[in-house]
C-alpha atoms as a PDB file:
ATOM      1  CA  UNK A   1      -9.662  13.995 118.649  1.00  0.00           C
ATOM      2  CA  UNK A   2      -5.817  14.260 118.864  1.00  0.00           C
ATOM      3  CA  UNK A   3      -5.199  13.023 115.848  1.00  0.00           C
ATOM      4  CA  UNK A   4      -7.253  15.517 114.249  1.00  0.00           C
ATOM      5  CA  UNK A   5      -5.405  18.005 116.550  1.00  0.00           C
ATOM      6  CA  UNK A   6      -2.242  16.732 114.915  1.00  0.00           C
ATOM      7  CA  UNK A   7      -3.658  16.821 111.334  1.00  0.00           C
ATOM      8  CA  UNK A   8      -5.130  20.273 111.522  1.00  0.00           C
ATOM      9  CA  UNK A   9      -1.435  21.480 113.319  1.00  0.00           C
ATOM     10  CA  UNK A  10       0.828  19.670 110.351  1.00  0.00           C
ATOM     11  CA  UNK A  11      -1.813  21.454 107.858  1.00  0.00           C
ATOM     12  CA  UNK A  12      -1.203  24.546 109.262  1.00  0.00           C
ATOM     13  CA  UNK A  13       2.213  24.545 108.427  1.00  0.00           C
ATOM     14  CA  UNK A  14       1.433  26.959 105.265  1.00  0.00           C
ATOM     15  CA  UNK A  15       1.016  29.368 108.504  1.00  0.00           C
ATOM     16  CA  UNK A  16       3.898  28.975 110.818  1.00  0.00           C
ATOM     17  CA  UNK A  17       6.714  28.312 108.395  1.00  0.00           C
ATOM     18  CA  UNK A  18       6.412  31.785 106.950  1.00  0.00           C
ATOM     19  CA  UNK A  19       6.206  32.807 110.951  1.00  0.00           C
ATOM     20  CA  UNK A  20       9.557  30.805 111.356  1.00  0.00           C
ATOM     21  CA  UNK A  21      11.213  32.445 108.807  1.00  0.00           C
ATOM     22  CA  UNK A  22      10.490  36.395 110.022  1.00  0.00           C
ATOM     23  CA  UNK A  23      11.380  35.409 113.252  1.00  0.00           C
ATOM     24  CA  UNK A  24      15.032  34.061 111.540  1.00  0.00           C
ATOM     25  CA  UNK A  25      15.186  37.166 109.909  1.00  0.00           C
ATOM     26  CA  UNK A  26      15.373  39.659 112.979  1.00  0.00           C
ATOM     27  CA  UNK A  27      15.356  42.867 112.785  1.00  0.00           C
ATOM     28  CA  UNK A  28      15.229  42.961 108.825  1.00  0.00           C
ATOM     29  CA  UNK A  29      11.479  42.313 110.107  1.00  0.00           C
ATOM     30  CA  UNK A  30       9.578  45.392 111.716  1.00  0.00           C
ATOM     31  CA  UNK A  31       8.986  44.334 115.279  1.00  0.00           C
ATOM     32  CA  UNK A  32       5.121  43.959 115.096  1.00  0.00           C
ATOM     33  CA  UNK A  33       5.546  41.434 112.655  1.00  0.00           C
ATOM     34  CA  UNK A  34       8.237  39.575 114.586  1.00  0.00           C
ATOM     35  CA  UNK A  35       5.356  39.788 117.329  1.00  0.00           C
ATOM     36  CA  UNK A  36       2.396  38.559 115.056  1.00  0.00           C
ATOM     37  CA  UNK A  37       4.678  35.754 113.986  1.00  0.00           C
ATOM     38  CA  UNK A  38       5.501  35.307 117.510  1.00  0.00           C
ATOM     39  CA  UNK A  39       1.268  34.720 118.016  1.00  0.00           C
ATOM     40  CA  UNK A  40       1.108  32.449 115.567  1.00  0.00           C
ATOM     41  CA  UNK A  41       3.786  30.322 116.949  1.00  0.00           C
ATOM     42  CA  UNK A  42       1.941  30.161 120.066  1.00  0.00           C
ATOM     43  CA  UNK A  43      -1.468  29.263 118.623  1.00  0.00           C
ATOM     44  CA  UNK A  44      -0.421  26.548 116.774  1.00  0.00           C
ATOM     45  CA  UNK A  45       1.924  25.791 119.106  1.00  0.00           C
ATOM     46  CA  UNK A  46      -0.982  25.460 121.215  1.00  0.00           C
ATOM     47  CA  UNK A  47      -3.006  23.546 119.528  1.00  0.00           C
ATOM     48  CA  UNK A  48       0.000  20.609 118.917  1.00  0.00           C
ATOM     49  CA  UNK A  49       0.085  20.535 122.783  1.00  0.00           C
ATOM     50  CA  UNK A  50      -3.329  20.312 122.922  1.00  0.00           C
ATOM     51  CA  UNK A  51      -3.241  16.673 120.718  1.00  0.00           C
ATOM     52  CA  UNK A  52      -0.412  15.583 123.260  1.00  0.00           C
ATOM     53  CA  UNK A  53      -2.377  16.588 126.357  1.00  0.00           C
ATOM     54  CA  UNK A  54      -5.633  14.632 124.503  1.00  0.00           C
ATOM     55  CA  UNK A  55      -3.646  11.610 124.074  1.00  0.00           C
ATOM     56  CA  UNK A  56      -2.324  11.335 127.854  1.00  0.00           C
ATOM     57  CA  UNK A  57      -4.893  13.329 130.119  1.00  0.00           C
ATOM     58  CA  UNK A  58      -7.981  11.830 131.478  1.00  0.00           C
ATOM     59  CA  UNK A  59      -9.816  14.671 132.211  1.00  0.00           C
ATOM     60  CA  UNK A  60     -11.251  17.021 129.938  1.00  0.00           C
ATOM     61  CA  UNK A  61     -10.090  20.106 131.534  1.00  0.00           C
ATOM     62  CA  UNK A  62      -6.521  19.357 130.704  1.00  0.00           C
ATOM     63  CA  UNK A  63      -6.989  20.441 126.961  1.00  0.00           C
ATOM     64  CA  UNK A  64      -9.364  22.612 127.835  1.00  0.00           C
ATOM     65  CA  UNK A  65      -6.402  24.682 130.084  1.00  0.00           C
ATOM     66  CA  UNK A  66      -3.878  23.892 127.728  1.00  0.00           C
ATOM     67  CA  UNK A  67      -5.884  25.560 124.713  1.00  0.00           C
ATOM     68  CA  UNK A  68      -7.730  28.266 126.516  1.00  0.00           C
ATOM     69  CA  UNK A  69      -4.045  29.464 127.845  1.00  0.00           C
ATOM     70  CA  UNK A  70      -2.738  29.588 124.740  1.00  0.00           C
ATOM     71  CA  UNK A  71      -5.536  31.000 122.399  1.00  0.00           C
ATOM     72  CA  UNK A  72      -5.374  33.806 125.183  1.00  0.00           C
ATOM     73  CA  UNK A  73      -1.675  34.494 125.039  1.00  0.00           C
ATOM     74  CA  UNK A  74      -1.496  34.232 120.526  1.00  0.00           C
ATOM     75  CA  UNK A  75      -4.771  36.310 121.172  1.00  0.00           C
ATOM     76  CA  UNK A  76      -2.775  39.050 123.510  1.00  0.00           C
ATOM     77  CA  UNK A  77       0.443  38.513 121.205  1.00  0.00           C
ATOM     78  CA  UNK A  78      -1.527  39.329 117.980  1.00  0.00           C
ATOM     79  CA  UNK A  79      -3.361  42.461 119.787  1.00  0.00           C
ATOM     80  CA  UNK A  80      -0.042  43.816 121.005  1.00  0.00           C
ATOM     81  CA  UNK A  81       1.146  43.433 116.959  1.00  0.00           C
ATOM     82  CA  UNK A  82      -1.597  45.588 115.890  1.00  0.00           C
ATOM     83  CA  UNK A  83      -1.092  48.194 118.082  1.00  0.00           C
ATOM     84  CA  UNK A  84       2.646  48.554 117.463  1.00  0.00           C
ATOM     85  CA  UNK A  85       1.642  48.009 113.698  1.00  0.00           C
ATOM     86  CA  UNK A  86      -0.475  51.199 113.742  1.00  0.00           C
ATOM     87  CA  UNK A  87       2.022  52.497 115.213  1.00  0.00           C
ATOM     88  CA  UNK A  88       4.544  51.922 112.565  1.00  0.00           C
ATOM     89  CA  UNK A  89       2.388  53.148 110.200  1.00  0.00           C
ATOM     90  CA  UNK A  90       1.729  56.718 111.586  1.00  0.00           C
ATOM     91  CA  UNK A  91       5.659  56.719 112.083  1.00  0.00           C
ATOM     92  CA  UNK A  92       6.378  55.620 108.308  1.00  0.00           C
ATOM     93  CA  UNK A  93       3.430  58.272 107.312  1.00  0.00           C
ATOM     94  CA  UNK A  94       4.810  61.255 109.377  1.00  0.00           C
ATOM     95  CA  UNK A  95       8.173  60.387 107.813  1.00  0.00           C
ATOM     96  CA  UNK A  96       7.082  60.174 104.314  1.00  0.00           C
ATOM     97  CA  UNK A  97       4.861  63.549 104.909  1.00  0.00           C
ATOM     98  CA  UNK A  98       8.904  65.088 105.611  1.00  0.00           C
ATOM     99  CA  UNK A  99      10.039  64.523 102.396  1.00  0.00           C
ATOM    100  CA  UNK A 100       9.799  67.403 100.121  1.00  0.00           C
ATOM    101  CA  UNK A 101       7.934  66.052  97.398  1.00  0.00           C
ATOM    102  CA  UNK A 102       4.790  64.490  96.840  1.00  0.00           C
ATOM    103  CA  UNK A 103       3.288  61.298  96.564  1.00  0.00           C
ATOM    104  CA  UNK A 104       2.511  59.539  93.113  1.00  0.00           C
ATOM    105  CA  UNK A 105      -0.929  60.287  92.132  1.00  0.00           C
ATOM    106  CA  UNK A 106      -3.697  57.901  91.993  1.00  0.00           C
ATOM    107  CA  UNK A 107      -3.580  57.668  88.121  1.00  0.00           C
ATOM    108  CA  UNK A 108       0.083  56.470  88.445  1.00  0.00           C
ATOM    109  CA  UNK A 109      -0.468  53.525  90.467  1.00  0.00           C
ATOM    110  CA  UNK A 110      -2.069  50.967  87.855  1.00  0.00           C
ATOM    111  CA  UNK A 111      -3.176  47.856  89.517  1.00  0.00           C
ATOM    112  CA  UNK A 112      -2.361  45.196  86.889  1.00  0.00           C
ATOM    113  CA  UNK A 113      -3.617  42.277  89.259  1.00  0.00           C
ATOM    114  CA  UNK A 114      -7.559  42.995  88.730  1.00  0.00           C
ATOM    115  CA  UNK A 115      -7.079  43.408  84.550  1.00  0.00           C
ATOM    116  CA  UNK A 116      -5.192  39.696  84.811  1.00  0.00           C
ATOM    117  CA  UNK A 117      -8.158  38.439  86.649  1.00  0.00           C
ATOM    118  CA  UNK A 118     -10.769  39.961  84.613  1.00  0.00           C
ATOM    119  CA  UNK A 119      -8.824  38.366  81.619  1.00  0.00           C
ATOM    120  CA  UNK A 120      -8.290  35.232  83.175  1.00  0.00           C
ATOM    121  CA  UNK A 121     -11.105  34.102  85.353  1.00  0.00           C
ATOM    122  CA  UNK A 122     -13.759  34.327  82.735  1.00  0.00           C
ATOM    123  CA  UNK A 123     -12.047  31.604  80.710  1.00  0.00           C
ATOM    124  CA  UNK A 124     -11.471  29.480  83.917  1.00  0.00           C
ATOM    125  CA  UNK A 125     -15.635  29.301  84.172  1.00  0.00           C
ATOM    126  CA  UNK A 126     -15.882  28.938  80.727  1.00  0.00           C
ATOM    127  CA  UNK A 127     -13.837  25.989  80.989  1.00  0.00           C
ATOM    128  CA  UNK A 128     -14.432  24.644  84.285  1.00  0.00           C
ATOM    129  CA  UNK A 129     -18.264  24.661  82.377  1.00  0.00           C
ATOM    130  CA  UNK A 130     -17.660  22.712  79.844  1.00  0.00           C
ATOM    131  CA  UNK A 131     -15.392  20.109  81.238  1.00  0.00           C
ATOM    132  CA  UNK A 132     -18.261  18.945  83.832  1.00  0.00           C
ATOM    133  CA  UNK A 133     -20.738  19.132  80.601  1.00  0.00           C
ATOM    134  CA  UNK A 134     -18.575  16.753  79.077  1.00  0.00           C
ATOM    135  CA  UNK A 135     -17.829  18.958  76.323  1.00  0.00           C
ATOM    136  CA  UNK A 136     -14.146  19.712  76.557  1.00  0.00           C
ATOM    137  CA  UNK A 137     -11.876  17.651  75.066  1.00  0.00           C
ATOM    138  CA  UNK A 138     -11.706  14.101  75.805  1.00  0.00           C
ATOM    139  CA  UNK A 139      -8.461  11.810  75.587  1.00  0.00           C
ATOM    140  CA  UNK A 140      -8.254   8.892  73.085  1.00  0.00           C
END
């Protein structure tokens, strides 16, 4: 069980390296997402204490306390986030409802990303298809 507590916190590196680096950053970050990075620290955090406590306690509450207290705090760190979030965003709106002129319009704003997947994912069946039918091409 801890080393699949260890495997699961090295995986989830893809998570708290990207936390790492907006908590380097400072205040070029907005402070809920210093805060939500801060929560994800502490949950994996967490859950790489809870593979050391595994491999030295002898009682199954240890882990248990050790993961319970810290899935509560990344769970009250990640609430407090999305509070201060929304509150950033009613700030950035009131600000950007000061500004004397108005916003692009909805037929300005075209969202290249779904034409690029439209284009692109049909193929990817297509061959994905015929490479388990064994019809794609095959070397030598």
């Amino acid at each position: 069980m801890a080393l699949g507590c260890a495997a699961v916190t090295a995986a989830g590196c893809v998570w708290y390296l990207p936390a790492l680096a907006d908590l380097r950053a400072g205040a070029d970050r907005p402070l809920s997402r210093r805060t939500a990075a801060i929560a994800c620290l502490t949950g994996w955090g967490s859950l790489g204490t809870v593979a050391l406590v595994l491999l030295v306690a002898t009682t199954w509450w240890a882990p248990v306390g050790v993961a319970a207290a810290g899935g509560t705090a990344a769970a009250a760190l990640r609430a407090g986030a999305a509070v201060r979030r929304a509150g950033e965003q009613r700030e950035a709106a009131r600000q950007w409802a000061q500004l004397p002129h108005a916003p692009l319009s909805a037929d300005a704003r075209r969202p290249r990303g779904v034409a690029v997947t439209v284009a692109v994912v049909p193929v990817m069946v297509v061959s994905l298809f015929l490479a388990v039918a064994g019809w794609g091409p095959h070397p030598g």
